[in-house]
PDB file of N, CA and C in Angstrom:
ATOM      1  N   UNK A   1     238.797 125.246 146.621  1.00  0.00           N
ATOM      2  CA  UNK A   1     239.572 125.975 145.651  1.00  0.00           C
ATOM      3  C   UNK A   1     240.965 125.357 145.569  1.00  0.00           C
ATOM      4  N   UNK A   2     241.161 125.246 144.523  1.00  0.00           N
ATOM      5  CA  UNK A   2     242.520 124.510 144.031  1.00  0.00           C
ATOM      6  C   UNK A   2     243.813 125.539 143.914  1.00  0.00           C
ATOM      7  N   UNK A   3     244.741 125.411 144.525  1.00  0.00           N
ATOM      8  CA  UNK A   3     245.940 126.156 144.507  1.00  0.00           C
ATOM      9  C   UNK A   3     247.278 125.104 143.364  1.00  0.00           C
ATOM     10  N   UNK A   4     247.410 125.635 142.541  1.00  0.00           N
ATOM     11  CA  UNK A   4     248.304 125.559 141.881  1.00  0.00           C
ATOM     12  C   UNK A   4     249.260 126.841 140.883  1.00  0.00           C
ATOM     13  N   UNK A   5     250.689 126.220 141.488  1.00  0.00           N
ATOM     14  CA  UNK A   5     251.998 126.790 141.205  1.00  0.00           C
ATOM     15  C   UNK A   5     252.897 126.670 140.319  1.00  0.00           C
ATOM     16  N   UNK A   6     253.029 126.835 139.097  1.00  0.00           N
ATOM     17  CA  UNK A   6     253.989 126.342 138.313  1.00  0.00           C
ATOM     18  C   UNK A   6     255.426 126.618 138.799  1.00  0.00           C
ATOM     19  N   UNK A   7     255.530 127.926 139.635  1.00  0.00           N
ATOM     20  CA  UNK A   7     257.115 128.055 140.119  1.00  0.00           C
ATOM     21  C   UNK A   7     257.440 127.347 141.504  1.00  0.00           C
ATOM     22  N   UNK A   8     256.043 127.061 142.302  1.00  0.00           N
ATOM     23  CA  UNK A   8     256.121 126.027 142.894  1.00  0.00           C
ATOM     24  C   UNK A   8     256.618 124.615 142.874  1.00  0.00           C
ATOM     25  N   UNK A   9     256.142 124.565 141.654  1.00  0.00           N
ATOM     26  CA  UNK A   9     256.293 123.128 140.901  1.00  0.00           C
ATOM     27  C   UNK A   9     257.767 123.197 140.642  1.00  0.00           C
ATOM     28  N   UNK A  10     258.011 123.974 139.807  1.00  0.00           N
ATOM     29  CA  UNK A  10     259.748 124.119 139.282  1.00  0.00           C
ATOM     30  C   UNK A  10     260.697 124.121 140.344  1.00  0.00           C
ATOM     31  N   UNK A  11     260.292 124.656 141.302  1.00  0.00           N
ATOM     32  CA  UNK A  11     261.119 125.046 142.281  1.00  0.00           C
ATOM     33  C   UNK A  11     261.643 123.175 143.282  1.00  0.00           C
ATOM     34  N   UNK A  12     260.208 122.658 143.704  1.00  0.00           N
ATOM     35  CA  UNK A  12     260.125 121.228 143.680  1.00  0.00           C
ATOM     36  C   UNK A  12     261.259 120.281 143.007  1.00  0.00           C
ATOM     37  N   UNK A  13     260.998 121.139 141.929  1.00  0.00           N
ATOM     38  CA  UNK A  13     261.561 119.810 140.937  1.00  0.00           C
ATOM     39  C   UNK A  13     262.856 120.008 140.677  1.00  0.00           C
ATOM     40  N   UNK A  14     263.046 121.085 140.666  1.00  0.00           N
ATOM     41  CA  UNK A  14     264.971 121.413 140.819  1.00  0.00           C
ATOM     42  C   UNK A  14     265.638 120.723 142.119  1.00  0.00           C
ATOM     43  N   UNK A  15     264.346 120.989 143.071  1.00  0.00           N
ATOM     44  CA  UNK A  15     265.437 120.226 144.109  1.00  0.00           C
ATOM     45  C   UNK A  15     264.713 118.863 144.494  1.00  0.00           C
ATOM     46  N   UNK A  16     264.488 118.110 143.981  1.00  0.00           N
ATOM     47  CA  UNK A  16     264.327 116.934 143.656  1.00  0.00           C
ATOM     48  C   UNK A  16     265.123 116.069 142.899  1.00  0.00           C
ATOM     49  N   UNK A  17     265.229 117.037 141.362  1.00  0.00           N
ATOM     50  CA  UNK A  17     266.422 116.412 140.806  1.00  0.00           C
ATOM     51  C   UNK A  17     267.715 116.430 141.197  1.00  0.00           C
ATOM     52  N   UNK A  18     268.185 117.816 142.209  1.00  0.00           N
ATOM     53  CA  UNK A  18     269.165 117.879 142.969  1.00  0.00           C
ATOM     54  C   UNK A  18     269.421 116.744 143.901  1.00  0.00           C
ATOM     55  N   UNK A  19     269.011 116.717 144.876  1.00  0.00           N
ATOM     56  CA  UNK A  19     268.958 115.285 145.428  1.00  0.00           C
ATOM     57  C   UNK A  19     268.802 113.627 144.979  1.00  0.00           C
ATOM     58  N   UNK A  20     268.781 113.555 143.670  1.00  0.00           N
ATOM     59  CA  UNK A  20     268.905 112.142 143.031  1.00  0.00           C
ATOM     60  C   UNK A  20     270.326 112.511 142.221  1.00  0.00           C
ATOM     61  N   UNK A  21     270.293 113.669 141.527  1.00  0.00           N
ATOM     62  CA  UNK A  21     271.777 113.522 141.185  1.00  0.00           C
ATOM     63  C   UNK A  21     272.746 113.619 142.268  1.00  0.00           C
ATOM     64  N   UNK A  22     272.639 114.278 143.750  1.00  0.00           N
ATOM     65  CA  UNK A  22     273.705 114.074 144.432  1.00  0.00           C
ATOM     66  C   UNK A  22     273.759 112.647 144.752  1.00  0.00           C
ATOM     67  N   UNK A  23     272.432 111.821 144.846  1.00  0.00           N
ATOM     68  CA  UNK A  23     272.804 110.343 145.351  1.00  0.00           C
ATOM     69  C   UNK A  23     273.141 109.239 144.457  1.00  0.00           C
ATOM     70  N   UNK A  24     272.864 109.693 143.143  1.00  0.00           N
ATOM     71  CA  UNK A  24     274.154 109.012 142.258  1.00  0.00           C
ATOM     72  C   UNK A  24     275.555 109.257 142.434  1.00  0.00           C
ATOM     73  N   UNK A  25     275.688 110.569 142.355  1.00  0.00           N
ATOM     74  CA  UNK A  25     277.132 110.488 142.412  1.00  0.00           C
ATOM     75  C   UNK A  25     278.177 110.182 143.768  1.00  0.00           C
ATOM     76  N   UNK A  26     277.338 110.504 145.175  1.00  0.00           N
ATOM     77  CA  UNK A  26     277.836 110.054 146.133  1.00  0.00           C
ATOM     78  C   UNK A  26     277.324 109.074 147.178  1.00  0.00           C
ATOM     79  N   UNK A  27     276.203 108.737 146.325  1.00  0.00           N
ATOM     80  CA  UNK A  27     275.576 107.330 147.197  1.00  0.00           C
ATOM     81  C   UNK A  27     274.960 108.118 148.331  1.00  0.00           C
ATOM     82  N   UNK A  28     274.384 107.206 149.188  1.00  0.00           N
ATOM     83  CA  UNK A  28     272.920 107.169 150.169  1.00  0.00           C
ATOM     84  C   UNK A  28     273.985 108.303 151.052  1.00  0.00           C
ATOM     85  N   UNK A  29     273.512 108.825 152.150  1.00  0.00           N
ATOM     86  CA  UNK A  29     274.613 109.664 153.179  1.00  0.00           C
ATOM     87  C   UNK A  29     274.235 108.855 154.432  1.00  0.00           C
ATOM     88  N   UNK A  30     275.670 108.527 154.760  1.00  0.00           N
ATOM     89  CA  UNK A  30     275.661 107.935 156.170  1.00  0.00           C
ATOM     90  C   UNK A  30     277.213 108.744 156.636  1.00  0.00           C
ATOM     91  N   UNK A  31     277.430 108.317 157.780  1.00  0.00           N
ATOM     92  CA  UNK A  31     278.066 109.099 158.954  1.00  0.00           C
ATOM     93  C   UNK A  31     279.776 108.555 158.192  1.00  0.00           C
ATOM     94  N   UNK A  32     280.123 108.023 157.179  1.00  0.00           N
ATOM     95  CA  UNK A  32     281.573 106.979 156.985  1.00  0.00           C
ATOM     96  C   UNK A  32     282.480 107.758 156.814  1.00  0.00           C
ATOM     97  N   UNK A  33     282.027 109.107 156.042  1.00  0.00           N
ATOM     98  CA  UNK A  33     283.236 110.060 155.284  1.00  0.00           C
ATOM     99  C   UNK A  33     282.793 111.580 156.148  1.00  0.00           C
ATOM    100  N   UNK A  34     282.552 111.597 157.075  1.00  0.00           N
ATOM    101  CA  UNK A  34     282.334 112.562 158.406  1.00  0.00           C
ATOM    102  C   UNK A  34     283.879 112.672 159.055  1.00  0.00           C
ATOM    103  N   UNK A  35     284.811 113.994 158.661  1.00  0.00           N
ATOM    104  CA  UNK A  35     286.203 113.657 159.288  1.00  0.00           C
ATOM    105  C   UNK A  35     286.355 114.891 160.804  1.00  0.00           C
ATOM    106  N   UNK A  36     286.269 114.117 161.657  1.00  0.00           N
ATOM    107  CA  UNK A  36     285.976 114.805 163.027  1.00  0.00           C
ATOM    108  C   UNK A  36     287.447 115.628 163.168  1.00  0.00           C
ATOM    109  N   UNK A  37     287.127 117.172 163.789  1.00  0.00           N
ATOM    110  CA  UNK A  37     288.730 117.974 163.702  1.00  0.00           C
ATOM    111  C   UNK A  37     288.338 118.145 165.346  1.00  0.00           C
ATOM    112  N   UNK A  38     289.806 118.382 165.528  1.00  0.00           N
ATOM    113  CA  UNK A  38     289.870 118.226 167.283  1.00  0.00           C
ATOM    114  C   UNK A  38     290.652 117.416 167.970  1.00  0.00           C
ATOM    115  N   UNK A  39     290.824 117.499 168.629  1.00  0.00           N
ATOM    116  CA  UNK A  39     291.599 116.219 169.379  1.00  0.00           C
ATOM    117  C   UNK A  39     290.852 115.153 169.756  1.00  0.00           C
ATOM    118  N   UNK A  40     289.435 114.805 169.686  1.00  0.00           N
ATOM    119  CA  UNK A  40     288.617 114.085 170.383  1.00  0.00           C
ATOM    120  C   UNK A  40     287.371 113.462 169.237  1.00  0.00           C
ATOM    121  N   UNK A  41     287.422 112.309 169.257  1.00  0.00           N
ATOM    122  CA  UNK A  41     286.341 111.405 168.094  1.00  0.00           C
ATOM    123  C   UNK A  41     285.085 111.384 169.388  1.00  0.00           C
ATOM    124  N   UNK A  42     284.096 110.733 168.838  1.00  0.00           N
ATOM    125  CA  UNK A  42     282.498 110.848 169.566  1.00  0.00           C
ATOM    126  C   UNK A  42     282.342 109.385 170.018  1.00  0.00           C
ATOM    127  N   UNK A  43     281.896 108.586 171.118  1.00  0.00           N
ATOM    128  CA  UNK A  43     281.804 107.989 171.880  1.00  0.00           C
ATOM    129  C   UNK A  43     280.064 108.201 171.825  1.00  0.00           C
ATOM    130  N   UNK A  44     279.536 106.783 172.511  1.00  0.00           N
ATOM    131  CA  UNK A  44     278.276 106.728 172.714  1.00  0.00           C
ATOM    132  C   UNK A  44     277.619 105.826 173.335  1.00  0.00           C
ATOM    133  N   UNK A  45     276.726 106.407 174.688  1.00  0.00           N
ATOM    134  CA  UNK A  45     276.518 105.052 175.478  1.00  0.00           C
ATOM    135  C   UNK A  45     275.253 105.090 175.917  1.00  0.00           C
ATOM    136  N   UNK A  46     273.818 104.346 175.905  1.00  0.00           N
ATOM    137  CA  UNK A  46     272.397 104.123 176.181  1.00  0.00           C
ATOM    138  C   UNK A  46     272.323 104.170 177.819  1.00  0.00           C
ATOM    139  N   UNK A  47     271.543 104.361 178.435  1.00  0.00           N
ATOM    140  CA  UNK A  47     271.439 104.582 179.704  1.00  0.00           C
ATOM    141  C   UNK A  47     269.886 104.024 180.027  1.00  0.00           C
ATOM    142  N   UNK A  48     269.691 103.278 180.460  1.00  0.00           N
ATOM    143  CA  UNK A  48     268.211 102.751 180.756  1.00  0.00           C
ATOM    144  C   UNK A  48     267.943 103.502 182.315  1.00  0.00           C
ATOM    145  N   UNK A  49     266.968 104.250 182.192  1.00  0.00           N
ATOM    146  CA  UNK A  49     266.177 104.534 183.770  1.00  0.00           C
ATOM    147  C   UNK A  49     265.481 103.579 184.174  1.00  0.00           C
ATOM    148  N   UNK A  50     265.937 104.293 185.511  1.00  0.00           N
ATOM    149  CA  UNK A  50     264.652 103.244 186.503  1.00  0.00           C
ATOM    150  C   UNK A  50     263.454 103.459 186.523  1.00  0.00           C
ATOM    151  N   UNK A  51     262.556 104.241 185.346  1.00  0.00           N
ATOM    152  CA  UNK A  51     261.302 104.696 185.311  1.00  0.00           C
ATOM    153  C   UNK A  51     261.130 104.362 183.817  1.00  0.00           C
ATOM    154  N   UNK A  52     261.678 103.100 183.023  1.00  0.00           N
ATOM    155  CA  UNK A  52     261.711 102.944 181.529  1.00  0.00           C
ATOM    156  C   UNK A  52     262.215 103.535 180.733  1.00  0.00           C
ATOM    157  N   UNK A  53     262.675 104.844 181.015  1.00  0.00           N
ATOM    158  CA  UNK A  53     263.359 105.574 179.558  1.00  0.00           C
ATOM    159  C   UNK A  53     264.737 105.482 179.296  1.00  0.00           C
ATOM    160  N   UNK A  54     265.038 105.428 178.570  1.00  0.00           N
ATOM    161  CA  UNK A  54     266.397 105.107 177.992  1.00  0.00           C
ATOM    162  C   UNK A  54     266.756 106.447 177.386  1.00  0.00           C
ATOM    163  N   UNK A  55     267.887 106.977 178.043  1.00  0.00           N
ATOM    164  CA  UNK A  55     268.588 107.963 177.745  1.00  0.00           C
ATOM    165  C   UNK A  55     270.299 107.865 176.730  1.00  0.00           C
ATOM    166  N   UNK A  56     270.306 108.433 175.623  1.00  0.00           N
ATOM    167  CA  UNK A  56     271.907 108.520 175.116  1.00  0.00           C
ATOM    168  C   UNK A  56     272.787 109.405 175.917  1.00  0.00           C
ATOM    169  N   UNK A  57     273.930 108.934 175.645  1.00  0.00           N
ATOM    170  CA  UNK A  57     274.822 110.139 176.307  1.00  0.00           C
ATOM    171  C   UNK A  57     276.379 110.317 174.985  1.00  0.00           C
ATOM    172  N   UNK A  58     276.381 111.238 174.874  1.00  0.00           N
ATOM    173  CA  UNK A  58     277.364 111.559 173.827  1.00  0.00           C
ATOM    174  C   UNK A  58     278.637 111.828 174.254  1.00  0.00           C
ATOM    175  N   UNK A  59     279.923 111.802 174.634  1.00  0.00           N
ATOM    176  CA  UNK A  59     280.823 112.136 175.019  1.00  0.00           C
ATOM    177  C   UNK A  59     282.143 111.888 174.492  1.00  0.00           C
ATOM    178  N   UNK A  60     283.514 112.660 174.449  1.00  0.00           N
ATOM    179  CA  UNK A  60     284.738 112.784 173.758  1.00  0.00           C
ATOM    180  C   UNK A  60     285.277 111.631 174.267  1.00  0.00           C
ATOM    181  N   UNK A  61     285.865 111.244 173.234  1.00  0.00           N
ATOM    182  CA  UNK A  61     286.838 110.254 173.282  1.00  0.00           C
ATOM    183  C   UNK A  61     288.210 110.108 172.730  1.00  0.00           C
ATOM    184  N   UNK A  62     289.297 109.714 173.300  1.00  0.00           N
ATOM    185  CA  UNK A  62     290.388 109.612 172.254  1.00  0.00           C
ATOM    186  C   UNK A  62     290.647 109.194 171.192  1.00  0.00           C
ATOM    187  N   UNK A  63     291.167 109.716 170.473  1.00  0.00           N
ATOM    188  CA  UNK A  63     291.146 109.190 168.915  1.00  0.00           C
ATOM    189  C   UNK A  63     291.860 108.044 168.182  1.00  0.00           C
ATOM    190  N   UNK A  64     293.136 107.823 169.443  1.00  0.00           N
ATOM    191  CA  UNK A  64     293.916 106.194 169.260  1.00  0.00           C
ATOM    192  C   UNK A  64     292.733 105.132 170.295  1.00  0.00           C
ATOM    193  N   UNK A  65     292.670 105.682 171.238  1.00  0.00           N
ATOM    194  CA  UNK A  65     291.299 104.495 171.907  1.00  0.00           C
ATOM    195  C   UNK A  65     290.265 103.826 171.091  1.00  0.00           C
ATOM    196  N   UNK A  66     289.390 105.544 170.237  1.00  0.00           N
ATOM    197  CA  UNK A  66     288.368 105.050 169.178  1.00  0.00           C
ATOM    198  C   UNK A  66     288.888 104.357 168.480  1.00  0.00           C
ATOM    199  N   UNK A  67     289.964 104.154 167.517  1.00  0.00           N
ATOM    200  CA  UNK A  67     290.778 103.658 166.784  1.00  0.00           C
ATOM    201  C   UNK A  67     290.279 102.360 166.856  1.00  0.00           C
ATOM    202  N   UNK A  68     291.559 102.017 168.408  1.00  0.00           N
ATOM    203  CA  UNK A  68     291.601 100.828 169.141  1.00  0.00           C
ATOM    204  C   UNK A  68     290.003 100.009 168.880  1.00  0.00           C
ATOM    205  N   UNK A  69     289.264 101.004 169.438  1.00  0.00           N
ATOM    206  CA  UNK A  69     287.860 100.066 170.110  1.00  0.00           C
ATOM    207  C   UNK A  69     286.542  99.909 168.983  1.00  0.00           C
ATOM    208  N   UNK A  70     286.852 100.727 168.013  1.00  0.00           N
ATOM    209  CA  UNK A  70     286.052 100.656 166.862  1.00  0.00           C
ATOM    210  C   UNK A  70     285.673  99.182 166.272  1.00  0.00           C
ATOM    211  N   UNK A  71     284.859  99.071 166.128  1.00  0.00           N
ATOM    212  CA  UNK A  71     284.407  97.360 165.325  1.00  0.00           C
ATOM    213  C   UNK A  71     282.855  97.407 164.614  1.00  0.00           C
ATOM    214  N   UNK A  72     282.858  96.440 164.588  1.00  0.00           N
ATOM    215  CA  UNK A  72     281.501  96.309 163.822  1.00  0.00           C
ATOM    216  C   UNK A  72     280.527  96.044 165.139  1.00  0.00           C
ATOM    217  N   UNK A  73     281.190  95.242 165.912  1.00  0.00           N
ATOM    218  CA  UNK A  73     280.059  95.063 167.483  1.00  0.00           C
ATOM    219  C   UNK A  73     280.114  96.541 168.257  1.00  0.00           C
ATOM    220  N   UNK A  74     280.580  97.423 168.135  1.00  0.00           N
ATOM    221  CA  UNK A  74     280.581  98.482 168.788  1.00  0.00           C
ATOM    222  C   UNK A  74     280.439  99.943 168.139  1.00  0.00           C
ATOM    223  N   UNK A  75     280.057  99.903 166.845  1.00  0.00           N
ATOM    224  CA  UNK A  75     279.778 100.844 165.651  1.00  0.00           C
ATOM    225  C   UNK A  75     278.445 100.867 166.023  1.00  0.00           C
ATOM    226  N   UNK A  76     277.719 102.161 166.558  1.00  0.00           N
ATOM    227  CA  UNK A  76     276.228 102.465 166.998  1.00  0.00           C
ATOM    228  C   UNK A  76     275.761 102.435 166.293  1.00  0.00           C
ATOM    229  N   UNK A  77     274.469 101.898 165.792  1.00  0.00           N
ATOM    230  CA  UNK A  77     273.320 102.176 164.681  1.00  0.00           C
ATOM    231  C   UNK A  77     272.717 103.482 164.984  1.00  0.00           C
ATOM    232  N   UNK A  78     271.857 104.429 164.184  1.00  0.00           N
ATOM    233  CA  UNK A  78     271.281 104.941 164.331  1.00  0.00           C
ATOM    234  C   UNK A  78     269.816 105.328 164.343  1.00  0.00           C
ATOM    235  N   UNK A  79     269.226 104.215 163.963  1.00  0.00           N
ATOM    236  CA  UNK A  79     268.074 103.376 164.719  1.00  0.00           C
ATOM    237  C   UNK A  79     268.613 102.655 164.957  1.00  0.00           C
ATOM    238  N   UNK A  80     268.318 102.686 166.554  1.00  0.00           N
ATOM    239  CA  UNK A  80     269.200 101.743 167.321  1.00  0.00           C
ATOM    240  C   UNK A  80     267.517 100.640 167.929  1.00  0.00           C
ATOM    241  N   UNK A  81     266.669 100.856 167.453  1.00  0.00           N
ATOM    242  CA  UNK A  81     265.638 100.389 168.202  1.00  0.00           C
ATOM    243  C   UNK A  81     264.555  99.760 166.927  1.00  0.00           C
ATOM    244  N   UNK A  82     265.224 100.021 165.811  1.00  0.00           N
ATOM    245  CA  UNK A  82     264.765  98.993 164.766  1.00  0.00           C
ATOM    246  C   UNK A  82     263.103  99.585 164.115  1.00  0.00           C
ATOM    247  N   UNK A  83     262.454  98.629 164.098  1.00  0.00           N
ATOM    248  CA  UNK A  83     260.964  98.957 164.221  1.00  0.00           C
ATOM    249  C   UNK A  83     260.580 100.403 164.932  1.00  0.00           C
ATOM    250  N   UNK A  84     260.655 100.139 166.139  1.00  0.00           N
ATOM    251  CA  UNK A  84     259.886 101.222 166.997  1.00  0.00           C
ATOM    252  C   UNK A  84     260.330 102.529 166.562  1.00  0.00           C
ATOM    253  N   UNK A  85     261.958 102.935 166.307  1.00  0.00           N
ATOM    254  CA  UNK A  85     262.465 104.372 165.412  1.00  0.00           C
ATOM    255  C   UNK A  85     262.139 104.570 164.121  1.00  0.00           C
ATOM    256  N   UNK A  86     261.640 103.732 163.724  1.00  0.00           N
ATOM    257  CA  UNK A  86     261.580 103.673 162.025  1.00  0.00           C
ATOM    258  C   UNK A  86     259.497 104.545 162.515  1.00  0.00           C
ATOM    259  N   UNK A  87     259.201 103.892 163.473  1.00  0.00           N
ATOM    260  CA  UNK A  87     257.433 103.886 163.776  1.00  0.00           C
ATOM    261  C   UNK A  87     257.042 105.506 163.932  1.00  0.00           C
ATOM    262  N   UNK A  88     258.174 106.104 164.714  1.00  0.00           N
ATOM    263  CA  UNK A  88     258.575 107.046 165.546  1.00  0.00           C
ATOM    264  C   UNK A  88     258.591 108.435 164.517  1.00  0.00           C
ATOM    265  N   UNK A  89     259.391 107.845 163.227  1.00  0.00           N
ATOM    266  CA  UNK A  89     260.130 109.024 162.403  1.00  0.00           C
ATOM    267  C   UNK A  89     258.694 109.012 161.338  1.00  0.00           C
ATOM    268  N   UNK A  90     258.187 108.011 160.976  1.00  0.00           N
ATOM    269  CA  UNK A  90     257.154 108.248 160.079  1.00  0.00           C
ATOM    270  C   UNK A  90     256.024 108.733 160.862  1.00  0.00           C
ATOM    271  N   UNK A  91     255.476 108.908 162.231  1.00  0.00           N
ATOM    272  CA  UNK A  91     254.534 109.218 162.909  1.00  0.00           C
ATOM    273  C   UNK A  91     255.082 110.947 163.163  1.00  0.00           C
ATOM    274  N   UNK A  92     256.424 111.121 162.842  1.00  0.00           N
ATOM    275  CA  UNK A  92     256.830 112.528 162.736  1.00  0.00           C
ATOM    276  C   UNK A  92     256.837 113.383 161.573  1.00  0.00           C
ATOM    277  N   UNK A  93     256.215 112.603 160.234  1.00  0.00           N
ATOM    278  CA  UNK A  93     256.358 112.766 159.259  1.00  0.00           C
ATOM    279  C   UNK A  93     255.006 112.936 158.891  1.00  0.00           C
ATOM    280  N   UNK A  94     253.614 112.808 159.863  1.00  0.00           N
ATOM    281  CA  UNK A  94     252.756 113.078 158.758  1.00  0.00           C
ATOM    282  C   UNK A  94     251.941 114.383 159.401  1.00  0.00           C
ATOM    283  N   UNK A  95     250.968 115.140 158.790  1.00  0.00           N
ATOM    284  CA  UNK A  95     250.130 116.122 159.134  1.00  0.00           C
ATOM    285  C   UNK A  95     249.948 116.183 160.136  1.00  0.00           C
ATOM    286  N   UNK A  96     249.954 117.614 160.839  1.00  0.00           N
ATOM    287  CA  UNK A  96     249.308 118.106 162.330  1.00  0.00           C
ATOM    288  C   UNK A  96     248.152 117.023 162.158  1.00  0.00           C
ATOM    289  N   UNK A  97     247.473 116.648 163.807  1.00  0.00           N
ATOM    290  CA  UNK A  97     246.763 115.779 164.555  1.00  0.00           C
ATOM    291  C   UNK A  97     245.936 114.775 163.670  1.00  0.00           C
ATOM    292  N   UNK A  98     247.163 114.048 162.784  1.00  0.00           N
ATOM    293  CA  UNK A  98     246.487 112.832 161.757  1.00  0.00           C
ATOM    294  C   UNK A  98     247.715 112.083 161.798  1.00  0.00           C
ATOM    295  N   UNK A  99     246.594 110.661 161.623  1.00  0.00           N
ATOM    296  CA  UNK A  99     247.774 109.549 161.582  1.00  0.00           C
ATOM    297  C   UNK A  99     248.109 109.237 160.283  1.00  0.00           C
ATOM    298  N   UNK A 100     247.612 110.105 159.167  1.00  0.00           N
ATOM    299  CA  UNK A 100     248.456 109.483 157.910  1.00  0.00           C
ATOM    300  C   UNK A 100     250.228 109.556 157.234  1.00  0.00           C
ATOM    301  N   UNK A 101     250.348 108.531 157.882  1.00  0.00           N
ATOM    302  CA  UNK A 101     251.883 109.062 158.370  1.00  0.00           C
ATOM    303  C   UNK A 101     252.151 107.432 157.134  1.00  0.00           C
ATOM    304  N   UNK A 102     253.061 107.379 156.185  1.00  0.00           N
ATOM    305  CA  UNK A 102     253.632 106.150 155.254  1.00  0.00           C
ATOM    306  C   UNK A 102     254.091 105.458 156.528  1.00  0.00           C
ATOM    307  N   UNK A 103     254.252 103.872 155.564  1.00  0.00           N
ATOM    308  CA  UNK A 103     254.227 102.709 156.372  1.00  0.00           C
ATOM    309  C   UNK A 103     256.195 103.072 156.703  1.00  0.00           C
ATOM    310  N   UNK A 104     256.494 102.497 158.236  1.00  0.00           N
ATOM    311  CA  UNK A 104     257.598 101.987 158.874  1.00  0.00           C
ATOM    312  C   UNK A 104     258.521 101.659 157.177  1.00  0.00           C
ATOM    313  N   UNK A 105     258.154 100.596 156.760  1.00  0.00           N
ATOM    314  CA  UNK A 105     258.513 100.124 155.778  1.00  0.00           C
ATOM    315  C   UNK A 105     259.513 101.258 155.099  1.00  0.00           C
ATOM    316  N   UNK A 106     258.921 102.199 154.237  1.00  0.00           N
ATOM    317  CA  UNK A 106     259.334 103.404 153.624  1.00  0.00           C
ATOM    318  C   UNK A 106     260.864 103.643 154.207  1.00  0.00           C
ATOM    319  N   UNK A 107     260.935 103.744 155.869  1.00  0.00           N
ATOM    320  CA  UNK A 107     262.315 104.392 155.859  1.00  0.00           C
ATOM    321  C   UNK A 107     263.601 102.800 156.455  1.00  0.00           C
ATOM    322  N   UNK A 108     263.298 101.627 156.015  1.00  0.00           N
ATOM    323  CA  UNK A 108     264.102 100.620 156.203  1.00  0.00           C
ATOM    324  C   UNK A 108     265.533 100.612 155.405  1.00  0.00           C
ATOM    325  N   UNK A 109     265.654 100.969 154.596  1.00  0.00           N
ATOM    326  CA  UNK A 109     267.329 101.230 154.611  1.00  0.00           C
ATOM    327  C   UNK A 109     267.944 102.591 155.602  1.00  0.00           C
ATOM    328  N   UNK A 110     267.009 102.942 156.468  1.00  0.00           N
ATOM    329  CA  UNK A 110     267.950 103.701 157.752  1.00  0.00           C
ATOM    330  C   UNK A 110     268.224 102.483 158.727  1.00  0.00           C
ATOM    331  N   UNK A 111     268.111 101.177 159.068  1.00  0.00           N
ATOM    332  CA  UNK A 111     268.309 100.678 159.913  1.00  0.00           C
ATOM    333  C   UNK A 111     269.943 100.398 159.952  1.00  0.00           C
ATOM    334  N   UNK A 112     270.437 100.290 158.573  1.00  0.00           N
ATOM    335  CA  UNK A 112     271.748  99.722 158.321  1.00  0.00           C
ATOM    336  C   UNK A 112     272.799 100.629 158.391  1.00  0.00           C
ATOM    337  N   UNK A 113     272.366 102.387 158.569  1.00  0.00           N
ATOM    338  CA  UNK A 113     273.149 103.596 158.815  1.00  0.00           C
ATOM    339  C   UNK A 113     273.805 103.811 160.217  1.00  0.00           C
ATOM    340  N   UNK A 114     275.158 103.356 160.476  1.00  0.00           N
ATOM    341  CA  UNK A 114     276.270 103.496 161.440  1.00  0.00           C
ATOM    342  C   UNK A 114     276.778 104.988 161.418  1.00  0.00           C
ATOM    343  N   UNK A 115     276.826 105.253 163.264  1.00  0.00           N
ATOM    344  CA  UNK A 115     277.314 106.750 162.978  1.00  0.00           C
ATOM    345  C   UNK A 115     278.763 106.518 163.730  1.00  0.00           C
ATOM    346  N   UNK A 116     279.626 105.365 163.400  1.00  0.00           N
ATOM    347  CA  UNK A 116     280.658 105.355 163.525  1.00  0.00           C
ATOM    348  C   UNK A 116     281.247 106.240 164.922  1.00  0.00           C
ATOM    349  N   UNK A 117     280.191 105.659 166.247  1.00  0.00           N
ATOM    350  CA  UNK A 117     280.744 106.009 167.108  1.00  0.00           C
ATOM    351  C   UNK A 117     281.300 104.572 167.853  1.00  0.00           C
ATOM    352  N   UNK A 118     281.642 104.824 169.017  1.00  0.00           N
ATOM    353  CA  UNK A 118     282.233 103.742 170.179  1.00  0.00           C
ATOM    354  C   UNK A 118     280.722 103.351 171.172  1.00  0.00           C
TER     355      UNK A 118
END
């Protein structure tokens, strides 16, 4: 039996078109125009275990230091692991206990998204 919704549908499609007109007018969303309040900007450092897993750790930082130490070699990606996060997010993306999950491919302009930490 076939389920179909026309206010389903409408509802879809309002916010569909919502989301292409916000990304015309303000482009893709990445972390650049994020203005941190506080005394303290975000810092970020990988931690490899001695049992293979690699842990993040998030922590405050000063805001003339970040300043200071900010660069392009030290601006975190957020796939930081390329392939394998891109493998990760589409294998999170498809139906309870099925692998039809879209190709890696699909989410490759997240590789180039900086969350402008240290």
């Amino acid at each position: 039996m076939d389920v179909f919704s026309y206010i389903a549908l409408a509802i879809y499609c309002i916010f569909l078109g919502t989301a292409i007109i916000l990304n015309l007018i303000w482009g893709e969303a990445n972390f650049e125009r994020i203005k941190m309040t506080g005394p303290f900007e975000v810092a970020h450092k990988d931690y490899l275990c001695k049992n293979g897993l690699t842990v993040s750790v998030w922590y405050p930082m000063d805001r003339d230091e970040h300043k200071r130490s900010l660069n392009n070699k030290t601006n975190s990606f957020w796939f930081r692991y390329g392939y394998k996060s891109r493998l990760g997010l589409t294998k999170a993306t498809s139906s309870w206990g099925t692998e039809d999950h879209p190709s890696p491919w699909f989410y490759k302009y997240l590789d180039d998204v900086k969350m402008n930490t240290v």
